[in-house]
N, C-alpha and C. Protein backbone atom coordinates (compact mmCIF):
# COMPACT_ATOMS: atom_id res chain seq x y z
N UNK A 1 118.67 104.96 115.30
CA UNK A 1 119.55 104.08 114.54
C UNK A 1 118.75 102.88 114.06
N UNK A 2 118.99 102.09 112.73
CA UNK A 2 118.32 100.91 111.98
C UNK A 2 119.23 100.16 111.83
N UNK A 3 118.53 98.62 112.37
CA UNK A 3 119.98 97.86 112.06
C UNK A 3 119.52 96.95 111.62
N UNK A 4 120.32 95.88 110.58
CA UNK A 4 120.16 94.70 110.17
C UNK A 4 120.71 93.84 110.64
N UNK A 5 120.81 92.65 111.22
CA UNK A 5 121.96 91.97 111.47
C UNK A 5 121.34 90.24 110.95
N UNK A 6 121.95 89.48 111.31
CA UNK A 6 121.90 88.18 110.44
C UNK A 6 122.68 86.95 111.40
N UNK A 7 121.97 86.48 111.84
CA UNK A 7 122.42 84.55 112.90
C UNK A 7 121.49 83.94 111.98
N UNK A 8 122.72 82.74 111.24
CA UNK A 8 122.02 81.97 110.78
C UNK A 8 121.07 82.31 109.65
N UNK A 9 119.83 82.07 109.97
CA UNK A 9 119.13 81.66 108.21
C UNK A 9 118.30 83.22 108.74
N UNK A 10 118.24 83.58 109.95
CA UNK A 10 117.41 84.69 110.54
C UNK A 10 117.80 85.95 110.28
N UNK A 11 117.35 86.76 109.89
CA UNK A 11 117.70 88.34 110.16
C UNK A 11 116.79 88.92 110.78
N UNK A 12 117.72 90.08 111.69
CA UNK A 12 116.93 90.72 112.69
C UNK A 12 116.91 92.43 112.07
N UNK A 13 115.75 92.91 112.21
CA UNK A 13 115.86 94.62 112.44
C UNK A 13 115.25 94.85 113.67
N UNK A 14 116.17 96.08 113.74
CA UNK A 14 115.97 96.86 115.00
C UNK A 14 116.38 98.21 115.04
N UNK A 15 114.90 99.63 115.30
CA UNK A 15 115.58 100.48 115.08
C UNK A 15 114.71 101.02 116.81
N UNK A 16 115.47 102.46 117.03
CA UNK A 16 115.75 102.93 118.33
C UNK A 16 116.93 103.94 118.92
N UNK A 17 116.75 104.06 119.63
CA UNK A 17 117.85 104.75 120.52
C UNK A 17 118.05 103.84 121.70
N UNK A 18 119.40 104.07 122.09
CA UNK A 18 119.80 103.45 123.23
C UNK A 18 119.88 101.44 123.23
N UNK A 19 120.17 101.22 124.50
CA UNK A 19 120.56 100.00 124.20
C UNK A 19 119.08 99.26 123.72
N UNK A 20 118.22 99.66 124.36
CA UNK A 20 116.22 98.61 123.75
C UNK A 20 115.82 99.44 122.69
N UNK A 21 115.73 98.90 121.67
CA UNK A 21 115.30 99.33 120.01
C UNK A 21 113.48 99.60 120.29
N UNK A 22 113.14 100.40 120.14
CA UNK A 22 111.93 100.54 119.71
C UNK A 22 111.38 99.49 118.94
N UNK A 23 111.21 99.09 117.81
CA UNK A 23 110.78 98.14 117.28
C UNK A 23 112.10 96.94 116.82
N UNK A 24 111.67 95.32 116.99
CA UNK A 24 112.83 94.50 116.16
C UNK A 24 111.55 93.26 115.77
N UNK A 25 112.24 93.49 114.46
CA UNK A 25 111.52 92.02 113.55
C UNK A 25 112.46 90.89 113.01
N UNK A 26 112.18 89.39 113.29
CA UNK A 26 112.75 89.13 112.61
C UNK A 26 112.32 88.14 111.57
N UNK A 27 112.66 87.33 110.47
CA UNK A 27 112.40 87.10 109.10
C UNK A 27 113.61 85.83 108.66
N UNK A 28 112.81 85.21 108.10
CA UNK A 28 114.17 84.39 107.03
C UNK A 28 113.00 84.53 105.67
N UNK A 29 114.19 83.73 105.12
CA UNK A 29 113.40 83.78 103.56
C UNK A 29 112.08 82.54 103.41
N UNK A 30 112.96 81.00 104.02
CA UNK A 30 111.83 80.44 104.00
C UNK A 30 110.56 80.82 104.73
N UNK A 31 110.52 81.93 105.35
CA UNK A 31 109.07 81.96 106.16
C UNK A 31 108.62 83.08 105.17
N UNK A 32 109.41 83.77 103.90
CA UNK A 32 108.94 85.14 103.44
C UNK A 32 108.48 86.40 104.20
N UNK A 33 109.17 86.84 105.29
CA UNK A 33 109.43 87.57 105.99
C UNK A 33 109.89 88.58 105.96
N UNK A 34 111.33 88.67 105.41
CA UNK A 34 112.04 89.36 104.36
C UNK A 34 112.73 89.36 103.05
N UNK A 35 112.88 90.44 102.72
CA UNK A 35 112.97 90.28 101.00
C UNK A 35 114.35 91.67 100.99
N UNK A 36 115.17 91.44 99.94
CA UNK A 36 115.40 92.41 99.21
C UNK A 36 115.47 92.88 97.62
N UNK A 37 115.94 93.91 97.81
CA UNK A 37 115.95 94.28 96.54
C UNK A 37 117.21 95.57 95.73
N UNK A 38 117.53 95.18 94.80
CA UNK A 38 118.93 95.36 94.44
C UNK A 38 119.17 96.50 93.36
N UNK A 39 119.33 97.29 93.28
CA UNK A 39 119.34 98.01 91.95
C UNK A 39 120.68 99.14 91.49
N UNK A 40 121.31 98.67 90.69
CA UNK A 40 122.54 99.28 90.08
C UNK A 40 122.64 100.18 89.05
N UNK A 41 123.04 101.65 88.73
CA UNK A 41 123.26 102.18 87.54
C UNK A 41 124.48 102.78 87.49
N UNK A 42 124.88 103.23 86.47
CA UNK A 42 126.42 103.77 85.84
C UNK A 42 126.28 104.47 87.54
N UNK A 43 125.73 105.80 87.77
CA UNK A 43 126.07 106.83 88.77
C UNK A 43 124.95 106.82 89.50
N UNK A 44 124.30 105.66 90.23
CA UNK A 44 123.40 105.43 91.29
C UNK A 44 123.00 104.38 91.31
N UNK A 45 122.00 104.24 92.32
CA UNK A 45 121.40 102.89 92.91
C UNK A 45 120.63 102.70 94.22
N UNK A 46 120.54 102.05 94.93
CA UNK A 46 119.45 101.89 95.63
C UNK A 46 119.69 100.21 96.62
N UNK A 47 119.72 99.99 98.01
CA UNK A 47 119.42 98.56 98.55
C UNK A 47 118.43 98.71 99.14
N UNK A 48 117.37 98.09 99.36
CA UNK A 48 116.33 98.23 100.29
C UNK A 48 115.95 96.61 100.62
N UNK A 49 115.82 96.12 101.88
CA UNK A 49 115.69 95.39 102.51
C UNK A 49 113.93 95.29 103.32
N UNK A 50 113.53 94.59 102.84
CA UNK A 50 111.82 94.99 103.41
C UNK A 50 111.35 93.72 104.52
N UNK A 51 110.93 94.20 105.59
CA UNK A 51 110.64 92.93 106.63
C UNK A 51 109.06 93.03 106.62
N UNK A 52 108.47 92.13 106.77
CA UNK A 52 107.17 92.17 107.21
C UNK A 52 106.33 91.69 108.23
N UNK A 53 105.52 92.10 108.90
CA UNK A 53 104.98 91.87 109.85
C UNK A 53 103.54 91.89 109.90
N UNK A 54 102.65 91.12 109.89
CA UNK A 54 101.40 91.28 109.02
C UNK A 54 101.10 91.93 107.83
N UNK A 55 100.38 92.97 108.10
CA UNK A 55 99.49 93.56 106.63
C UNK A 55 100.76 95.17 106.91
N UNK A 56 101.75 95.12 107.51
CA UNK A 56 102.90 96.14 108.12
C UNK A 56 104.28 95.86 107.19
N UNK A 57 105.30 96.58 106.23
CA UNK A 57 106.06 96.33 106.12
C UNK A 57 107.25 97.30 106.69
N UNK A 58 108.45 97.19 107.05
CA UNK A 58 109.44 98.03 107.03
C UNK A 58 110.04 97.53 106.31
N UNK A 59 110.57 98.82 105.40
CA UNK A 59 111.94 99.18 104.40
C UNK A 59 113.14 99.91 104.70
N UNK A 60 113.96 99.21 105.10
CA UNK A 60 115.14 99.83 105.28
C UNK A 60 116.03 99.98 104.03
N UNK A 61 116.28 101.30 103.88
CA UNK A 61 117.17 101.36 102.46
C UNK A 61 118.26 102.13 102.56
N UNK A 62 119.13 102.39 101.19
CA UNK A 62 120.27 102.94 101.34
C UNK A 62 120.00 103.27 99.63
N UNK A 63 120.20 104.93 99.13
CA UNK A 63 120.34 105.26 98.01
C UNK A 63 121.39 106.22 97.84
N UNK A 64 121.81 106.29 97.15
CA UNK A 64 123.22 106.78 96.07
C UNK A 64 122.97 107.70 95.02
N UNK A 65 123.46 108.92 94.85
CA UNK A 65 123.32 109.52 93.15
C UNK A 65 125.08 110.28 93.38
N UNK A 66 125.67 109.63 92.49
CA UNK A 66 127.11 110.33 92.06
C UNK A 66 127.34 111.53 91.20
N UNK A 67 125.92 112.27 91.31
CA UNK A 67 125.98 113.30 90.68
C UNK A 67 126.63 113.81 89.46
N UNK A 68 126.99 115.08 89.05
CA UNK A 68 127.57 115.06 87.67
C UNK A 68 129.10 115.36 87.89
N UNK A 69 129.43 114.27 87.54
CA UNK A 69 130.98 113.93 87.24
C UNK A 69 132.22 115.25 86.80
N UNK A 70 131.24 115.86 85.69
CA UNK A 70 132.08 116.85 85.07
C UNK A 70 131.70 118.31 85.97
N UNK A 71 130.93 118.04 86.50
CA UNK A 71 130.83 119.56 87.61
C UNK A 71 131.04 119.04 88.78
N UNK A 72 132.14 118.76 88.98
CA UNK A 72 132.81 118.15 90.47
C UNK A 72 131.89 117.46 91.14
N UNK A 73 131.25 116.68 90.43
CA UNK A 73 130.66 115.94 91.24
C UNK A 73 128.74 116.63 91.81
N UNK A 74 128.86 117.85 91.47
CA UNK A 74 127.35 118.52 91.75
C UNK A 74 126.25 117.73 91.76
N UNK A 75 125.66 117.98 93.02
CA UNK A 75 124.28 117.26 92.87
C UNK A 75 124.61 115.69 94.03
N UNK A 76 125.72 115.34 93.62
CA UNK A 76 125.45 114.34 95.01
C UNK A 76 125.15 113.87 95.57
N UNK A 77 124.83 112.82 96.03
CA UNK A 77 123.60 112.86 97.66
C UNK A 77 123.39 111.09 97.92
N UNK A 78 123.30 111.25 98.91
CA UNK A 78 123.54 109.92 99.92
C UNK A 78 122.65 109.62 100.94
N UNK A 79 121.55 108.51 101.01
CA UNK A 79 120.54 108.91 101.96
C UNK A 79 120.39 107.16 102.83
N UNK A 80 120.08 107.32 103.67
CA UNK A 80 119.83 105.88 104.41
C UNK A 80 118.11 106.43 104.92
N UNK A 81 117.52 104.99 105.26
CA UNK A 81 116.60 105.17 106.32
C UNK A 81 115.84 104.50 106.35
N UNK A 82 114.13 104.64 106.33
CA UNK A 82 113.17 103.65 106.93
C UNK A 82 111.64 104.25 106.14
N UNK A 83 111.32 103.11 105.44
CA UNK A 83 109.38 103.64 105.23
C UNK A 83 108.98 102.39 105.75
N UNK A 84 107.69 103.10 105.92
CA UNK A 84 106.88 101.95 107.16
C UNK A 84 105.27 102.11 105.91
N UNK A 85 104.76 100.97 105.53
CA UNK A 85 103.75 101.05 104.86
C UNK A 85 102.67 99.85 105.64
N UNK A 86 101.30 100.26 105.47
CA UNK A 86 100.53 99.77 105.97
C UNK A 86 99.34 99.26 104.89
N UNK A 87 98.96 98.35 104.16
CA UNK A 87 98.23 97.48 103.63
C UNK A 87 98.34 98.03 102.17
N UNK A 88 99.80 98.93 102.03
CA UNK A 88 100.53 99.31 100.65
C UNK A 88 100.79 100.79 100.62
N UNK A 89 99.96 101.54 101.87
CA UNK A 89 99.85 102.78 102.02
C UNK A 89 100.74 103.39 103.02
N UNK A 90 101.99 103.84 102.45
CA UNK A 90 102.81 104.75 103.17
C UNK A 90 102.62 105.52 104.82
N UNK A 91 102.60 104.96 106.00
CA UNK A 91 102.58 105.35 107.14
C UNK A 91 103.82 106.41 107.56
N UNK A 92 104.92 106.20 107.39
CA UNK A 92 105.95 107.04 107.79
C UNK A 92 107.24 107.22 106.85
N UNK A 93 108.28 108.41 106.76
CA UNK A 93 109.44 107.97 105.96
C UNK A 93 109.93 108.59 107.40
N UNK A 94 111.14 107.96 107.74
CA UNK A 94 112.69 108.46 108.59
C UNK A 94 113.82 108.39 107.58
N UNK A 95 114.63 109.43 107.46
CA UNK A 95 115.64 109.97 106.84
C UNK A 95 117.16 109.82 107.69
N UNK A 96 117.99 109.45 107.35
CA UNK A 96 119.53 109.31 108.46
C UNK A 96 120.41 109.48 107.28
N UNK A 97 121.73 109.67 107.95
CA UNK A 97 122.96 110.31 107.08
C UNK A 97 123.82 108.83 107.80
N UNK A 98 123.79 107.96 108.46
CA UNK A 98 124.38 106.63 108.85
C UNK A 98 125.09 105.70 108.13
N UNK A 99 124.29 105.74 107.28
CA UNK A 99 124.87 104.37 106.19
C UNK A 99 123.48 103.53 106.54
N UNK A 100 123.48 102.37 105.96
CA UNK A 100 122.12 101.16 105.48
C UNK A 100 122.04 100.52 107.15
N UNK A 101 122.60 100.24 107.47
CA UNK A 101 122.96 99.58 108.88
C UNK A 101 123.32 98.36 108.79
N UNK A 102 123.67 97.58 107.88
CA UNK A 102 123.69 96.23 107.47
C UNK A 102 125.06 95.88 108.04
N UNK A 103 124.80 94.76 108.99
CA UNK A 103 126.07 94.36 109.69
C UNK A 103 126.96 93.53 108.39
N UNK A 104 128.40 93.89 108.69
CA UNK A 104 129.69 92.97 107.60
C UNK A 104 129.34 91.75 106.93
N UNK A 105 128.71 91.14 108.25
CA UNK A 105 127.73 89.54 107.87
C UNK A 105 127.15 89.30 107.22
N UNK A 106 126.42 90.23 106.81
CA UNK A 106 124.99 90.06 106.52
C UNK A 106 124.96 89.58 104.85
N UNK A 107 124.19 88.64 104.81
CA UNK A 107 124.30 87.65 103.55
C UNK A 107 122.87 87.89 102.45
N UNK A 108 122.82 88.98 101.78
CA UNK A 108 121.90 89.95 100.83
C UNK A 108 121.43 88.63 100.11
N UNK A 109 122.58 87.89 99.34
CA UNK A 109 122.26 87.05 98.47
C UNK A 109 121.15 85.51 98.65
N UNK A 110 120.84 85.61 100.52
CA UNK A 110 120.22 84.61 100.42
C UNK A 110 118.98 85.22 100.39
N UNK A 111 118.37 85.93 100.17
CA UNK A 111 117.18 86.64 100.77
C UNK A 111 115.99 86.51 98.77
N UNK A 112 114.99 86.69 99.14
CA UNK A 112 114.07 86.46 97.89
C UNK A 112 114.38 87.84 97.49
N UNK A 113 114.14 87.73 96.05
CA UNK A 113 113.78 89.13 95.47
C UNK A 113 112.59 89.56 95.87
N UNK A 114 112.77 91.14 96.14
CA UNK A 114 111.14 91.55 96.76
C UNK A 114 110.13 91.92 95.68
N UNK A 115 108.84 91.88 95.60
CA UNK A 115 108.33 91.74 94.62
C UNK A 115 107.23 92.83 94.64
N UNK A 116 107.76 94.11 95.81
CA UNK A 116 107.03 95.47 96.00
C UNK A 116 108.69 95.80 95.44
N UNK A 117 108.53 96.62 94.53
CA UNK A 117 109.17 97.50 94.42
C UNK A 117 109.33 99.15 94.92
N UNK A 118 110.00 99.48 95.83
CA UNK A 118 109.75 100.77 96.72
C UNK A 118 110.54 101.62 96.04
N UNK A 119 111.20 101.77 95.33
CA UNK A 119 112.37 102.63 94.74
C UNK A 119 111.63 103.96 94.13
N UNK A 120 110.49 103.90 93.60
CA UNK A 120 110.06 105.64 93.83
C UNK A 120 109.98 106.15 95.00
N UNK A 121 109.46 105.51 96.17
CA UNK A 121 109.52 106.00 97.18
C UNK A 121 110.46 106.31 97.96
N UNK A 122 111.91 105.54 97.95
CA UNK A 122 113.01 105.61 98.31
C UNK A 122 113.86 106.63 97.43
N UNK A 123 113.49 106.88 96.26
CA UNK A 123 114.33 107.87 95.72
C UNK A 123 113.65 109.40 95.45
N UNK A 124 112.17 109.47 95.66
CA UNK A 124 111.82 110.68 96.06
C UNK A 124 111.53 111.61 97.43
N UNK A 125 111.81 110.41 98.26
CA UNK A 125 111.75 110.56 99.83
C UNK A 125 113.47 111.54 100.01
N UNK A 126 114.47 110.23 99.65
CA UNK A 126 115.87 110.97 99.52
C UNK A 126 115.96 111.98 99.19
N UNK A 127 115.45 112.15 97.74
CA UNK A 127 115.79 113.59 96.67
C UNK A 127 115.05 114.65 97.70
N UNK A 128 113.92 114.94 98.10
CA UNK A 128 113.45 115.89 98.75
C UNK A 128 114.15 116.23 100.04
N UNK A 129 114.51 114.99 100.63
CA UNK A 129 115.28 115.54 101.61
C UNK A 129 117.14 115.86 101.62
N UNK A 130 117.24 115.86 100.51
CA UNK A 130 118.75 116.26 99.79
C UNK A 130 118.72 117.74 99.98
């Protein structure tokens, strides 16, 4: 499980099993820590939330395709999860059917725009695993 959650100016991730998360980072904007990034179309889109930790980033994202409308919807697909990149170079993708993990709280709008754009990677990571 990947979670976002948000006290104050801080956001925390934390992903894992059980009650101790394997890894948790946390970030505000004034320290540039974390970033997101936002992207909307007629029948898809994309959130990805990126924390960093040295020359290490995690991306937690959430992508969307509403498929084709006039064939009931065909094609479909809904993906959450996690890339882990290392000095720009892709270390891991994790794939989940969860949702983004972003607690009710959680305040997107204070966060910098991120200025890696991951969305090929987030939307060909998804599509393959669709």
């Amino acid at each position: 499980m990947a979670r976002v959650t948000q006290t104050g100016n801080t956001f925390v991730y934390a992903f894992g099993h059980g009650a101790v998360p394997e890894i948790r980072i946390s970030g505000t904007a004034e320290t540039h820590t974390v970033f997101k990034l936002v992207a909307s179309f007629p029948r898809a889109g994309w959130t990805q939330v990126r924390f960093v930790n040295g020359a290490t980033s995690y991306v937690l994202f959430h992508y969307f395709n509403l498929g084709n409308y006039v064939r009931n919807y065909d094609g479909a697909s809904e993906e959450s999860g996690l890339l882990v990149f290392q000095n720009g170079h892709k270390l891991s993708a994790r794939l989940c059917n969860t949702g983004q993990g972003l607690e009710d709280g959680s305040d997107l709008a204070s966060l910098p725009i991120d200025p890696e754009d991951r969305s090929n990677d987030i939307i060909n990571d998804a599509e393959r695993h669709h």
